[in-house]
Protein backbone atom coordinates (compact mmCIF):
# COMPACT_ATOMS: atom_id res chain seq x y z
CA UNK A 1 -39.40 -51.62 -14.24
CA UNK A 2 -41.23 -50.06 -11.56
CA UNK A 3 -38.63 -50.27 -9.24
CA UNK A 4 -35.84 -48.71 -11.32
CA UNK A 5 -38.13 -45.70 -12.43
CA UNK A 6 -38.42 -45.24 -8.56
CA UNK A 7 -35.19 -45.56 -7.58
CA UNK A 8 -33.98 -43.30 -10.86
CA UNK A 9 -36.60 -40.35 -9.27
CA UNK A 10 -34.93 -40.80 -6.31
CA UNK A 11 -31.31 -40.44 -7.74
CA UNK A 12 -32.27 -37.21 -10.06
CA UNK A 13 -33.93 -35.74 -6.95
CA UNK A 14 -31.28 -36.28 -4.98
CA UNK A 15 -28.76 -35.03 -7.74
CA UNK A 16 -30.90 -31.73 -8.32
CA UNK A 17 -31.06 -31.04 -4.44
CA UNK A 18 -27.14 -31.48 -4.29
CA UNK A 19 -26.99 -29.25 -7.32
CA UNK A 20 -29.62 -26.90 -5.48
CA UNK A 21 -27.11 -26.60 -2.69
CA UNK A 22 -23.88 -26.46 -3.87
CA UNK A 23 -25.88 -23.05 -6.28
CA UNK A 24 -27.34 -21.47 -3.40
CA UNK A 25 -24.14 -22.08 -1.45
CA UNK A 26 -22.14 -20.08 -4.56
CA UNK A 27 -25.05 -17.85 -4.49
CA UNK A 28 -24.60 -16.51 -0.79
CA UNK A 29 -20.99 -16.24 -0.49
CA UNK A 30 -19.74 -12.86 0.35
CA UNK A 31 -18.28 -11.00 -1.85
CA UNK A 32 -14.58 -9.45 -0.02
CA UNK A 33 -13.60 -6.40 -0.96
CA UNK A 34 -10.02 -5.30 -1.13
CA UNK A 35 -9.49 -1.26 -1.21
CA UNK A 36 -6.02 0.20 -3.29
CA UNK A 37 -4.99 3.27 -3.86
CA UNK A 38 -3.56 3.61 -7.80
CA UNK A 39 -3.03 2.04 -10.97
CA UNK A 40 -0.12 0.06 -9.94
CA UNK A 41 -1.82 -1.39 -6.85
CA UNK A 42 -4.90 -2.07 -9.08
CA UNK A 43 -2.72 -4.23 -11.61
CA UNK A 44 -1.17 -6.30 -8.96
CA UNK A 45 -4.47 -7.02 -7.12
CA UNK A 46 -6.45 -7.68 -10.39
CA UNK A 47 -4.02 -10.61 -10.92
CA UNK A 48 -3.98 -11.87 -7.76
CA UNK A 49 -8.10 -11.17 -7.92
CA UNK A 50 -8.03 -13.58 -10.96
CA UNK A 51 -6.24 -16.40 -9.02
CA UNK A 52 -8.64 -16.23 -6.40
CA UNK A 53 -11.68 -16.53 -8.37
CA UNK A 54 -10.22 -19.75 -9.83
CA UNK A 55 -10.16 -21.28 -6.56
CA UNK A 56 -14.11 -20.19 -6.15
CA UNK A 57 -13.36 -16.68 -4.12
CA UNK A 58 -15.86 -14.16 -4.94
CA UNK A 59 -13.11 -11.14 -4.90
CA UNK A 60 -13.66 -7.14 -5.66
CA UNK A 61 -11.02 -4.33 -6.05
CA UNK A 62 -12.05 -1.29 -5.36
CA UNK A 63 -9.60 1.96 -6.05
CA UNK A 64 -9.35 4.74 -3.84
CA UNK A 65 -7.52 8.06 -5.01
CA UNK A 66 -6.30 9.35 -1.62
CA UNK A 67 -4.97 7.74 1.75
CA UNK A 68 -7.34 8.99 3.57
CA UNK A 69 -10.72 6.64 2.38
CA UNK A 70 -9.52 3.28 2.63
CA UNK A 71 -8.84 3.12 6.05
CA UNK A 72 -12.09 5.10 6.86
CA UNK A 73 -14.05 2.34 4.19
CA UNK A 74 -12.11 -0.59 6.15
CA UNK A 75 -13.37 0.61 9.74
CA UNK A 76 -16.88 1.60 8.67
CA UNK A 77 -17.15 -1.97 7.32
CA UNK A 78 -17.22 -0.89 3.52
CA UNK A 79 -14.62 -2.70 2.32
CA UNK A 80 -13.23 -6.00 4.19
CA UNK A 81 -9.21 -5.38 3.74
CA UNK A 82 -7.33 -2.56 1.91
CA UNK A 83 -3.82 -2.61 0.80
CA UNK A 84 -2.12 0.63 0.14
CA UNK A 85 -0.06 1.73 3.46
CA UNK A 86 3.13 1.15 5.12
CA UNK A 87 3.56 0.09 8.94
CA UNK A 88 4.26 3.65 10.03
CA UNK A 89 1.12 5.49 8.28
CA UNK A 90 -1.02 2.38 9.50
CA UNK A 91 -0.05 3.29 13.24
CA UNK A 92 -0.62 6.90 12.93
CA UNK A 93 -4.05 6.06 11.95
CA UNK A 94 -4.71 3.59 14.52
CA UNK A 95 -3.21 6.01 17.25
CA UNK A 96 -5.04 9.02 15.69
CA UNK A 97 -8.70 7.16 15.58
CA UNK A 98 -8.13 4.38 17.70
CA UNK A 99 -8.77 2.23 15.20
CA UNK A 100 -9.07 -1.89 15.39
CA UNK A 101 -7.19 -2.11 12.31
CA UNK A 102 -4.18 -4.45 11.95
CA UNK A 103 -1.66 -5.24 9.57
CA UNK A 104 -1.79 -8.78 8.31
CA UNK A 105 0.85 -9.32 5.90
CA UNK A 106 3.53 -7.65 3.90
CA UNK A 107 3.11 -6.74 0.51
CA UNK A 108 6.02 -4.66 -0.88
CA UNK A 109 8.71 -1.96 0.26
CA UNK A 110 8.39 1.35 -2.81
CA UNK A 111 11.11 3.69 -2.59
CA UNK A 112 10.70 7.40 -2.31
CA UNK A 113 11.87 9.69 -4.82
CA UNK A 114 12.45 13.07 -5.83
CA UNK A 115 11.75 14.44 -9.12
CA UNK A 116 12.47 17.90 -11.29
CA UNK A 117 11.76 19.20 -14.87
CA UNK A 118 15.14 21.23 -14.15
CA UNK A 119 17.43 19.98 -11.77
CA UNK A 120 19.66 17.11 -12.08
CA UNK A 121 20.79 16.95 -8.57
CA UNK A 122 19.29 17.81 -5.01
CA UNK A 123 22.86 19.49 -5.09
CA UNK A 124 21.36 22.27 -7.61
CA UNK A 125 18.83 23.54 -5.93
CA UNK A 126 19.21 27.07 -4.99
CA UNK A 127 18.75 29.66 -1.79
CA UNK A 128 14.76 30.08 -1.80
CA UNK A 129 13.93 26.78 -4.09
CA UNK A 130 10.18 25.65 -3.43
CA UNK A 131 9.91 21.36 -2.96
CA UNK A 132 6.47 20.19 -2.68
CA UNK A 133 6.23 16.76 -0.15
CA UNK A 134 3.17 14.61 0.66
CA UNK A 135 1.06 16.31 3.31
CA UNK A 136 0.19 13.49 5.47
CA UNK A 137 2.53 12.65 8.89
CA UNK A 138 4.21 9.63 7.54
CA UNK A 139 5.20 10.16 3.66
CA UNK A 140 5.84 13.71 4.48
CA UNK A 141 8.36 12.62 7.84
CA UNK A 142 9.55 10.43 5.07
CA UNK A 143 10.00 12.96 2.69
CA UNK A 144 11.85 15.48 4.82
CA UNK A 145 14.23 12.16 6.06
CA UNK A 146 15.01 11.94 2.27
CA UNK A 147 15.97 15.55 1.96
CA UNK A 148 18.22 14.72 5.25
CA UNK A 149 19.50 11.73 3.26
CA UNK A 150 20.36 13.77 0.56
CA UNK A 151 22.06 16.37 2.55
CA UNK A 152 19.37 19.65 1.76
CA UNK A 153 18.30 19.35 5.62
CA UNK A 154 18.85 18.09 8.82
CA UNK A 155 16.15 17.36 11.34
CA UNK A 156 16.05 16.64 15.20
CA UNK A 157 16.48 12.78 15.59
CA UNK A 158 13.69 13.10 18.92
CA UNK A 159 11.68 13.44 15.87
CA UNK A 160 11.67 9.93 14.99
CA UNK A 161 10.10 8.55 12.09
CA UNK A 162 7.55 11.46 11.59
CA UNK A 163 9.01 14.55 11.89
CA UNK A 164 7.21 17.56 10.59
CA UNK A 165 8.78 20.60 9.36
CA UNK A 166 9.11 21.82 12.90
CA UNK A 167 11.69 19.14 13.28
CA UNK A 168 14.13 20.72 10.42
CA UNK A 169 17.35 21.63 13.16
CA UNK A 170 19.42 23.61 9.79
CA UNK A 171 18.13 24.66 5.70
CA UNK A 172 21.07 26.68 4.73
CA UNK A 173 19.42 27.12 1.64
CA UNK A 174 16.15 28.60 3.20
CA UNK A 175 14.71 25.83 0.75
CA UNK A 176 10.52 26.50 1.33
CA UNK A 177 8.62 23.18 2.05
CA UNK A 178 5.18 22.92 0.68
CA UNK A 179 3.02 20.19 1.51
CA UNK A 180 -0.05 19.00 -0.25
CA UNK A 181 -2.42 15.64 -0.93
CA UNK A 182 -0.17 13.08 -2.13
CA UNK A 183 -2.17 12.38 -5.53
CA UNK A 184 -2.26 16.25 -6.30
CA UNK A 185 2.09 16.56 -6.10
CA UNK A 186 3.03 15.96 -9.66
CA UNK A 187 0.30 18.57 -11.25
CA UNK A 188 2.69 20.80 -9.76
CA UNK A 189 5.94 19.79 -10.56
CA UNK A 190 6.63 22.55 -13.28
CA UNK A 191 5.69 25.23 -11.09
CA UNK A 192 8.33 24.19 -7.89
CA UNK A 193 11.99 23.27 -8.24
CA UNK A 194 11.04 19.62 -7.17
CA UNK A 195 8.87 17.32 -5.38
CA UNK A 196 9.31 14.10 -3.83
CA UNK A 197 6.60 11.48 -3.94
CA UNK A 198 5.73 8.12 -3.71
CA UNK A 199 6.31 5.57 -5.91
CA UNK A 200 2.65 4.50 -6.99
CA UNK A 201 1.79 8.15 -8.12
CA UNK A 202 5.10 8.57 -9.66
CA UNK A 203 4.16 5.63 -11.77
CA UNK A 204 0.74 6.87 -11.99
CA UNK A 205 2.41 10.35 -13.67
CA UNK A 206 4.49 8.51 -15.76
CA UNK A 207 8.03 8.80 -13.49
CA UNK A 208 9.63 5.92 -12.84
CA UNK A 209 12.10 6.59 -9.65
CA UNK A 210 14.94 5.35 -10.51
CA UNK A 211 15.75 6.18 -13.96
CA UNK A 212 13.89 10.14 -13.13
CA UNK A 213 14.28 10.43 -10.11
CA UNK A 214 17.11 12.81 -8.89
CA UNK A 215 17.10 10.88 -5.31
CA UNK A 216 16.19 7.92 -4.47
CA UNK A 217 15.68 6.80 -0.69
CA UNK A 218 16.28 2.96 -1.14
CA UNK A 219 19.57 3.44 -3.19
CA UNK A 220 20.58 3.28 0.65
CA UNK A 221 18.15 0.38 2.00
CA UNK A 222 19.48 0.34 5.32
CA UNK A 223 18.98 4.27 5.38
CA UNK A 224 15.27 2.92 4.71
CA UNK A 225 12.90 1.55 7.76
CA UNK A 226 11.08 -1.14 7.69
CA UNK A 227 7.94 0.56 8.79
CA UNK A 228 7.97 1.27 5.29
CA UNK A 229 6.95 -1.74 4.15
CA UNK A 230 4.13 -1.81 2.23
CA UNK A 231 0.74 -4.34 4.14
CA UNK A 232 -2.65 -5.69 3.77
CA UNK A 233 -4.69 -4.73 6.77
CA UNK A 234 -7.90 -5.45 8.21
CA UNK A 235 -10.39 -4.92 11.44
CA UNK A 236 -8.96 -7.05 14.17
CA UNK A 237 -11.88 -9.25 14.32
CA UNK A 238 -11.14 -10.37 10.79
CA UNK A 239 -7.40 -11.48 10.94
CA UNK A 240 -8.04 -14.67 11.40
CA UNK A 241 -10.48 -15.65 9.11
CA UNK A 242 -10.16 -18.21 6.48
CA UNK A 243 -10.51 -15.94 3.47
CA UNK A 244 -8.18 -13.40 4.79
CA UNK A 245 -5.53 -15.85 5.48
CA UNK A 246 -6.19 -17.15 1.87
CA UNK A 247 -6.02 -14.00 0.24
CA UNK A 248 -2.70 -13.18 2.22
CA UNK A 249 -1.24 -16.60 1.00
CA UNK A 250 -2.28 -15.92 -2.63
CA UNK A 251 -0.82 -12.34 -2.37
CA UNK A 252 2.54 -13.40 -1.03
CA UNK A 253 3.39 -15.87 -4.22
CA UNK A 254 5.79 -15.72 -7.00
CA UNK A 255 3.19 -14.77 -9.11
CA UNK A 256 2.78 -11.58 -7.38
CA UNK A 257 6.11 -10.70 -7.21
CA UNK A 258 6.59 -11.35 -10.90
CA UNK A 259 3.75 -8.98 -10.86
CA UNK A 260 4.97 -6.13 -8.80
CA UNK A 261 8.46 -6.38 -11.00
CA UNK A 262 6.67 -6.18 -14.03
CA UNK A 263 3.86 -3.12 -13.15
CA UNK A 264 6.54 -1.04 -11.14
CA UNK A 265 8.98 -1.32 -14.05
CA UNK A 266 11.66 -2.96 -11.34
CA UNK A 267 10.82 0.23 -8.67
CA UNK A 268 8.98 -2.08 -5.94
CA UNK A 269 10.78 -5.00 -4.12
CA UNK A 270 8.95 -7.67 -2.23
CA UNK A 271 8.64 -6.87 1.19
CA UNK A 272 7.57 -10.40 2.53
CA UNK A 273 9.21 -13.70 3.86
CA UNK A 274 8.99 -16.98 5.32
CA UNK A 275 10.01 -15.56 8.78
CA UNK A 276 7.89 -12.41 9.23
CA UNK A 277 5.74 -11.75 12.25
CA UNK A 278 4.19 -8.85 11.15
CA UNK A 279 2.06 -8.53 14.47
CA UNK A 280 4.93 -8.32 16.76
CA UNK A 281 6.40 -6.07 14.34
CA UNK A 282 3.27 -4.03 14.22
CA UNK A 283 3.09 -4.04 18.01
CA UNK A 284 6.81 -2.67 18.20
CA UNK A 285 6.41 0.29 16.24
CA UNK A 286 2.99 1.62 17.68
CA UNK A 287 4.73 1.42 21.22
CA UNK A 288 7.18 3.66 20.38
């Protein structure tokens, strides 16, 4: 009796040390946090947040409301990935701060739309007509590409995929281009006759792009680049790491896309696939 007394202590302390373990273990894993700009973004990661914390991740959102803090949270080691840019506002950052960060997998392409509270058409808008764009170098050299697009402009093709209003080559309607913070465009919408604006704070506003938007930028994809696709980035150091690579893989699911349908009422396509090599593609574009 003595014996199996013994030999029980020694099984429940060896269970409650392996218990003791596995607890602290749990205890001391990092928590990874994922930066987003939006309520759209926020929706999609939340569910994908979910799944990972039923395979034992310890996973946080945390929303930004401009584009400027989550890529200055990602390099001062706030946050451990954000997802919120496309290829081509990623490499002005990196070129402008000489940043580390890099783009580890897709997420989705949004398209770029303009709205009005008066005007059907681009086609209406009249000599002198104000249009409010993002005021950062990418969505804006977007923006004024969609006014090209739509015939209202024409820019300088050295321009690339950036230009700035200093680009615009002919306006024959003397159309004034405002730019401002890309959250801030539709509190003005009444007072301009239109703005164009991304997707996410279209949705935000209560727009959806293509059944009030007046233009639409993807209604020709191939008018589109694909440094517009939409990626998850982090510090260079990171890209490898097991975690990242697992929240990449649990991003780029059907789930997910399900998701992105559902929150972006059809506006936002998937922008992955089983062929992608994001880094070369990353590479390509910041050598231009």
């Amino acid at each position: 009796m003595k014996k199996f007394f013994k030999k029980f202590a020694i099984y429940a302390l060896t269970l409650v040390s392996a218990i003791t373990l596995v607890a602290c273990q749990n205890s001391s894993k990092k928590t990874f946090t994922i930066g987003v700009v939006g309520d759209v973004e926020r929706s999609v990661w939340e569910d994908v947040e979910k799944r990972l914390e039923a395979d034992g991740e310890d996973i946080k959102i945390e929303v930004f409301s401009d584009y400027v803090m989550p890529n200055q949270a990602l390099a001062d080691g706030s946050i451990d990935m954000n997802a919120y840019q496309h290829v081509a506002y990623l490499v002005d950052y990196v070129k402008a701060n000489k940043s580390d960060i890099v783009p580890v997998g897709y997420t989705y392409i949004s398209p770029m739309a303009a709205y009005s509270e008066n005007l059907k058409s681009l086609d209406e808008l009249k000599d002198g007509d104000e249009v409010i764009i993002p005021n950062d170098p990418t969505n804006g050299g977007r923006a004024l590409l969609l006014l090209e697009q739509a015939g209202v402009l024409e820019i300088d093709d050295a321009a690339g995929i950036t230009p700035s209003t200093s680009n615009i080559t002919s306006n024959p309607k003397n159309i004034k281009i405002t730019s401002i913070d890309a959250a801030q465009i539709f509190i003005g919408i009444k007072d301009v006759a239109a703005v164009v604006a991304n997707t996410n704070f279209a949705v935000d506003a209560g727009f959806d792009p293509y059944k009030d938007g007046i233009f639409v930028d993807t209604d020709n994809i191939a008018a589109v680049a694909s440094q517009y696709k939409n990626v998850m980035a982090v510090k260079a150091a990171d890209k490898e790491s097991e975690i990242v690579k697992k929240v990449v893989v649990a991003y780029q699911s059907a789930a997910t896309e399900a998701k992105i349908k559902e929150v972006s009422a059809g506006a936002d396509q998937k922008a992955w696939s089983e062929n992608d090599n994001i880094s070369a593609d990353f590479e390509a574009v910041l050598n231009q």
